[in-house]
N, C-alpha and C. Protein backbone atom coordinates (compact mmCIF):
# COMPACT_ATOMS: atom_id res chain seq x y z
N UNK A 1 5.37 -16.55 -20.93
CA UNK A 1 5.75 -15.53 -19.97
C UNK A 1 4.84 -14.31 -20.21
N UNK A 2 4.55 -13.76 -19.18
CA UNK A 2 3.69 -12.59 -19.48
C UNK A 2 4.43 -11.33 -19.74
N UNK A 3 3.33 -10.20 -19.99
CA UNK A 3 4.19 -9.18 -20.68
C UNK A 3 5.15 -8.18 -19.37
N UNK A 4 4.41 -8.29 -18.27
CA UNK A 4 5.21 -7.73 -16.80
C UNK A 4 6.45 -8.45 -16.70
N UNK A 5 6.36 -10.04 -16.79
CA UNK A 5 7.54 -10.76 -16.41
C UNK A 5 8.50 -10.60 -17.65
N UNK A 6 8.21 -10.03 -18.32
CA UNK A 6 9.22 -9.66 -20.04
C UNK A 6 9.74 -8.57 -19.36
N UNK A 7 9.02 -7.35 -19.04
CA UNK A 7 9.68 -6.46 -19.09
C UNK A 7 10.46 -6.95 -17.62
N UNK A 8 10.55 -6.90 -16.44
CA UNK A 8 10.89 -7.12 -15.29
C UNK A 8 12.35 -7.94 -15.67
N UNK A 9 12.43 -9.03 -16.75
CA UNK A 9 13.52 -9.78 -17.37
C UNK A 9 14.59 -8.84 -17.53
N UNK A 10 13.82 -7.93 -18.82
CA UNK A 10 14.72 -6.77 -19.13
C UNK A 10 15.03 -5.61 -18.49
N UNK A 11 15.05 -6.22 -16.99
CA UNK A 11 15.45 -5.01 -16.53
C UNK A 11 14.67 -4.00 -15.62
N UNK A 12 13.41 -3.91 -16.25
CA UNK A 12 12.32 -2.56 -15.68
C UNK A 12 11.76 -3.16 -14.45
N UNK A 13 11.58 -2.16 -13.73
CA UNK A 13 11.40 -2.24 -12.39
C UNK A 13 9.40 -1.89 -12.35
N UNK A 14 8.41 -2.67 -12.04
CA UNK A 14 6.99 -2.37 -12.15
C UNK A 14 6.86 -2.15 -10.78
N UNK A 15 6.13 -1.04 -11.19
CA UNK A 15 5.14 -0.22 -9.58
C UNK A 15 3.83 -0.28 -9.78
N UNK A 16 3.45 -0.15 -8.29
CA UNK A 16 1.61 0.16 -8.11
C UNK A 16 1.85 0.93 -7.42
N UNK A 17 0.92 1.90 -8.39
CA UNK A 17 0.83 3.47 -7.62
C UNK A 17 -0.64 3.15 -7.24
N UNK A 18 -1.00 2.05 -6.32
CA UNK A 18 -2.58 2.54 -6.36
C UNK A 18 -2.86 1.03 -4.55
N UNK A 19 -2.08 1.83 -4.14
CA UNK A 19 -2.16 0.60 -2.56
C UNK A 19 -3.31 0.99 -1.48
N UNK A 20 -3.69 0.36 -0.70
CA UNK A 20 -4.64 -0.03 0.13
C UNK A 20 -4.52 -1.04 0.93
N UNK A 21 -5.33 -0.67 2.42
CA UNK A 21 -5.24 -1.49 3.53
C UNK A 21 -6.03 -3.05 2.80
N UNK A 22 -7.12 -2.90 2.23
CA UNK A 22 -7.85 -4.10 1.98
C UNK A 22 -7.15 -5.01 1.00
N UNK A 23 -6.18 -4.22 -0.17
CA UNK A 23 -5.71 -4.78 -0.99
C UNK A 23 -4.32 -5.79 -0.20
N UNK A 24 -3.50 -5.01 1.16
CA UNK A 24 -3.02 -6.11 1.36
C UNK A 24 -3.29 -7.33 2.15
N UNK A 25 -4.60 -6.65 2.90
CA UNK A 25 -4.98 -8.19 3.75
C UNK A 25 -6.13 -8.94 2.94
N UNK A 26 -6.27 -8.66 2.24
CA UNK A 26 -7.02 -9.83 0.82
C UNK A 26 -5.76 -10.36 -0.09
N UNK A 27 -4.52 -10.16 -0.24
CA UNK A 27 -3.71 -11.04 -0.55
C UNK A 27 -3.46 -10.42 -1.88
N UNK A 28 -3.91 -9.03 -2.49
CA UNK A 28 -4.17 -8.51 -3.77
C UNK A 28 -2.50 -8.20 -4.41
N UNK A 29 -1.69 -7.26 -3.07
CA UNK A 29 -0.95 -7.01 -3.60
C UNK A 29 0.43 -7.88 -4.09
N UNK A 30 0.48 -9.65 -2.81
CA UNK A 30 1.35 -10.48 -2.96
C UNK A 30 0.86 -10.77 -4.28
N UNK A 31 -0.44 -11.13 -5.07
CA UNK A 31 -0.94 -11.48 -5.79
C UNK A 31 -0.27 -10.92 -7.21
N UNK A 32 0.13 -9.30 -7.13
CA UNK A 32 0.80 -8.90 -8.22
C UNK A 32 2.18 -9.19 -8.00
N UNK A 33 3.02 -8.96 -6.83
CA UNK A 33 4.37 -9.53 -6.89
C UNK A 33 4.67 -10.69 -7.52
N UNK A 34 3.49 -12.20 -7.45
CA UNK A 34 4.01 -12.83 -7.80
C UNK A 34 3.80 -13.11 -8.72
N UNK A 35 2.57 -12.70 -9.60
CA UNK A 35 1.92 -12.71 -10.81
C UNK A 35 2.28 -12.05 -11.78
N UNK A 36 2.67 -11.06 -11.31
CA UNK A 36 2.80 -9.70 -12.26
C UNK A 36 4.29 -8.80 -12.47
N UNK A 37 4.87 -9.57 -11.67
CA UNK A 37 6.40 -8.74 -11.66
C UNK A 37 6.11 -7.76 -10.68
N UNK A 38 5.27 -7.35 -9.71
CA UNK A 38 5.47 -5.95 -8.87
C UNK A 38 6.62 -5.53 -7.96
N UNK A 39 7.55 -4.95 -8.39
CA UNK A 39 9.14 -4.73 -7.51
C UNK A 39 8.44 -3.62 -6.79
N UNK A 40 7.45 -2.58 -6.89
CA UNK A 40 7.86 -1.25 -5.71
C UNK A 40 6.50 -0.93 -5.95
N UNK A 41 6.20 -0.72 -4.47
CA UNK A 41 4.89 0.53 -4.41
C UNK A 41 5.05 1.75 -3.84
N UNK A 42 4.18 2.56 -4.52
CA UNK A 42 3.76 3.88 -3.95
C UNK A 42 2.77 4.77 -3.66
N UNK A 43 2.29 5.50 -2.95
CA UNK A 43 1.44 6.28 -2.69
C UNK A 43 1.96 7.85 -2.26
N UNK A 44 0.57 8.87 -2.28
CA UNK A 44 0.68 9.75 -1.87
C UNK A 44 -0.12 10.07 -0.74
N UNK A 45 -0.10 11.31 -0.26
CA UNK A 45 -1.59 11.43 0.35
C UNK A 45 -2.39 11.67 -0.24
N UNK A 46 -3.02 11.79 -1.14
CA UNK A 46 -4.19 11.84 -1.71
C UNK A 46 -4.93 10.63 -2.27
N UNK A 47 -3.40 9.59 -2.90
CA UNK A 47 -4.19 8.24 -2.89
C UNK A 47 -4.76 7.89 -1.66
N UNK A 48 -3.64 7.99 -0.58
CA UNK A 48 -4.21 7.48 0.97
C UNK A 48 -5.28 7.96 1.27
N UNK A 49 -5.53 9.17 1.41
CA UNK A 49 -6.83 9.71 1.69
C UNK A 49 -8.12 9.14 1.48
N UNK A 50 -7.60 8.70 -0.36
CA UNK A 50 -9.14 7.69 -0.87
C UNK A 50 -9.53 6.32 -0.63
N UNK A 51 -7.87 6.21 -0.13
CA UNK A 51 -7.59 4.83 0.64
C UNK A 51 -8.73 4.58 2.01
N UNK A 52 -8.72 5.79 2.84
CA UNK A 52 -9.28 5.91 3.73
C UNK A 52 -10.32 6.24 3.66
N UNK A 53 -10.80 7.28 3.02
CA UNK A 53 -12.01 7.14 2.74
C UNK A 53 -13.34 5.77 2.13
N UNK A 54 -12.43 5.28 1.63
CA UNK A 54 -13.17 4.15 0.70
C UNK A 54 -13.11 3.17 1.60
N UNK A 55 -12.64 2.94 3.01
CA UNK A 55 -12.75 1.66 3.66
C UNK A 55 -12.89 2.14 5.08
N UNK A 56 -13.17 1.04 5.61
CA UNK A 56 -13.15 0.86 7.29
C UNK A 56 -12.12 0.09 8.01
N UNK A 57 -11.36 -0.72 7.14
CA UNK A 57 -10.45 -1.24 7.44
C UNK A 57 -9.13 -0.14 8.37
N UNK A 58 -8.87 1.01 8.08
CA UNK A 58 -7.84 2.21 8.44
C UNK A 58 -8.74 2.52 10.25
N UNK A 59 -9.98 2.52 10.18
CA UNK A 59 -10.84 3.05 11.46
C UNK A 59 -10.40 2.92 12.73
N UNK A 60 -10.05 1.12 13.02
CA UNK A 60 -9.55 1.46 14.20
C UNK A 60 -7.67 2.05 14.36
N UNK A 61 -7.07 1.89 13.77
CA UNK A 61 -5.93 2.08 13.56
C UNK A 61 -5.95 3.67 13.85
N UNK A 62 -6.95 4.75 13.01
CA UNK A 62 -7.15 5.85 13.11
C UNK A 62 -7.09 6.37 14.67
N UNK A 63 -8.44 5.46 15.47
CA UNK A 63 -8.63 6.04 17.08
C UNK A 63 -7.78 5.67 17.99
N UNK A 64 -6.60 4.41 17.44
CA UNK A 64 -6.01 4.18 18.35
C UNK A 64 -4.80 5.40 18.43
N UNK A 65 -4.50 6.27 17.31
CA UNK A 65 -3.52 6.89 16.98
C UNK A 65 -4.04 8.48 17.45
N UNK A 66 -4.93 8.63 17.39
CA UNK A 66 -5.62 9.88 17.73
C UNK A 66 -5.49 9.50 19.51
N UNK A 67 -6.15 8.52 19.84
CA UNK A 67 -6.39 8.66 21.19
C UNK A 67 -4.81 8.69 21.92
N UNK A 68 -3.67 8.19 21.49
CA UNK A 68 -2.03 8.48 21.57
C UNK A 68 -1.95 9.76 21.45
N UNK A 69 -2.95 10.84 20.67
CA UNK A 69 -2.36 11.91 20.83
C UNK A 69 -1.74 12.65 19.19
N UNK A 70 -1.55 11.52 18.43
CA UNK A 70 -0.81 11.73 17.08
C UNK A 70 -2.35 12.54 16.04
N UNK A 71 -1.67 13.61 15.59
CA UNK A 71 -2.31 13.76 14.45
C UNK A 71 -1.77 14.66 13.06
N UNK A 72 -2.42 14.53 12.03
CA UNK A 72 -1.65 15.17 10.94
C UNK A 72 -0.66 14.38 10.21
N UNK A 73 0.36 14.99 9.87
CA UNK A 73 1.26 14.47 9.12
C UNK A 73 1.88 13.06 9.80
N UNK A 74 1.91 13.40 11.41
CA UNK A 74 2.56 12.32 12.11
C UNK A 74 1.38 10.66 12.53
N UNK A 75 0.00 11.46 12.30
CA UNK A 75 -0.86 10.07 12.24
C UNK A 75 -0.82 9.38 10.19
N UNK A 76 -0.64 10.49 9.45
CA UNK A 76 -0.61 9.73 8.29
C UNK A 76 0.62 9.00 7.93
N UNK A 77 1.55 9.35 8.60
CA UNK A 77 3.23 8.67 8.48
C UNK A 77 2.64 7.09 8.87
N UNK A 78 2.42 7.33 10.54
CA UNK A 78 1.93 5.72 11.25
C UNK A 78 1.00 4.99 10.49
N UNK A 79 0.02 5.62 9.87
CA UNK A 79 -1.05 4.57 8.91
C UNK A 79 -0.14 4.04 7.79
N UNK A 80 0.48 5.03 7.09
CA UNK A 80 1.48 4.69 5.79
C UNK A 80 1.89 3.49 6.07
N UNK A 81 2.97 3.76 7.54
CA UNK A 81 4.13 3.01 7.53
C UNK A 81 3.20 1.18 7.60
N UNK A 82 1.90 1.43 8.85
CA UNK A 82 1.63 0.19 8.85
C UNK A 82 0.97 -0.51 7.62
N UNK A 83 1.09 0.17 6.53
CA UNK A 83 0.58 -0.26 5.12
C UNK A 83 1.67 -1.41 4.59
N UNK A 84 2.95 -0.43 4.84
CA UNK A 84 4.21 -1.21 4.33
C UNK A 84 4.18 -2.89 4.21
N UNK A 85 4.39 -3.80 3.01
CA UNK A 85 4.08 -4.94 3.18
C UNK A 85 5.51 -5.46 3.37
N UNK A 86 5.63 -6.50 4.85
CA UNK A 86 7.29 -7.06 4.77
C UNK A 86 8.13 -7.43 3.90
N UNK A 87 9.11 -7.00 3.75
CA UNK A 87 10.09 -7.86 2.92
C UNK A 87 9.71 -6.60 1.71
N UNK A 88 9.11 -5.90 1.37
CA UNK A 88 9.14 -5.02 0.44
C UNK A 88 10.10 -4.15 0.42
């Protein structure tokens, strides 16, 4: 058993504080749920930010949300939320 699935046994709940659009459509983050014990993720805006910055994957998602009209806090909510992986 590994040392995530020890602790996760006993109880502790493991997070990734470190999510991304690429990490879930490359399969990275199911990859720690099932590998690694991952119960919860999180971000801020500032991870997101580097999130966005560091990829192209967020781009069109960005113009479709701008061209709706959304911006600020209420276009970074909509990118967040579509980060959310199901069943999480």
């Amino acid at each position: 058993m590994s040392a995530t699935a020890d602790l996760h046994a006993m109880g502790q709940s493991i997070w990734l504080d470190n999510i991304t659009r690429d990490m879930l459509n490359e399969g990275t983050i199911k990859d720690f749920i099932d590998t690694m014990s991952v119960t919860g993720l999180t971000s801020n805006p500032s991870i997101f930010q580097k999130a966005i910055a560091g990829s192209r994957e967020y781009d069109d998602s960005i113009k479709t949300h701008l061209e709706a009209g959304l911006t600020g806090e209420s276009l970074f909510f909509e990118l967040a939320i579509e980060d959310l992986p199901p069943g999480l």
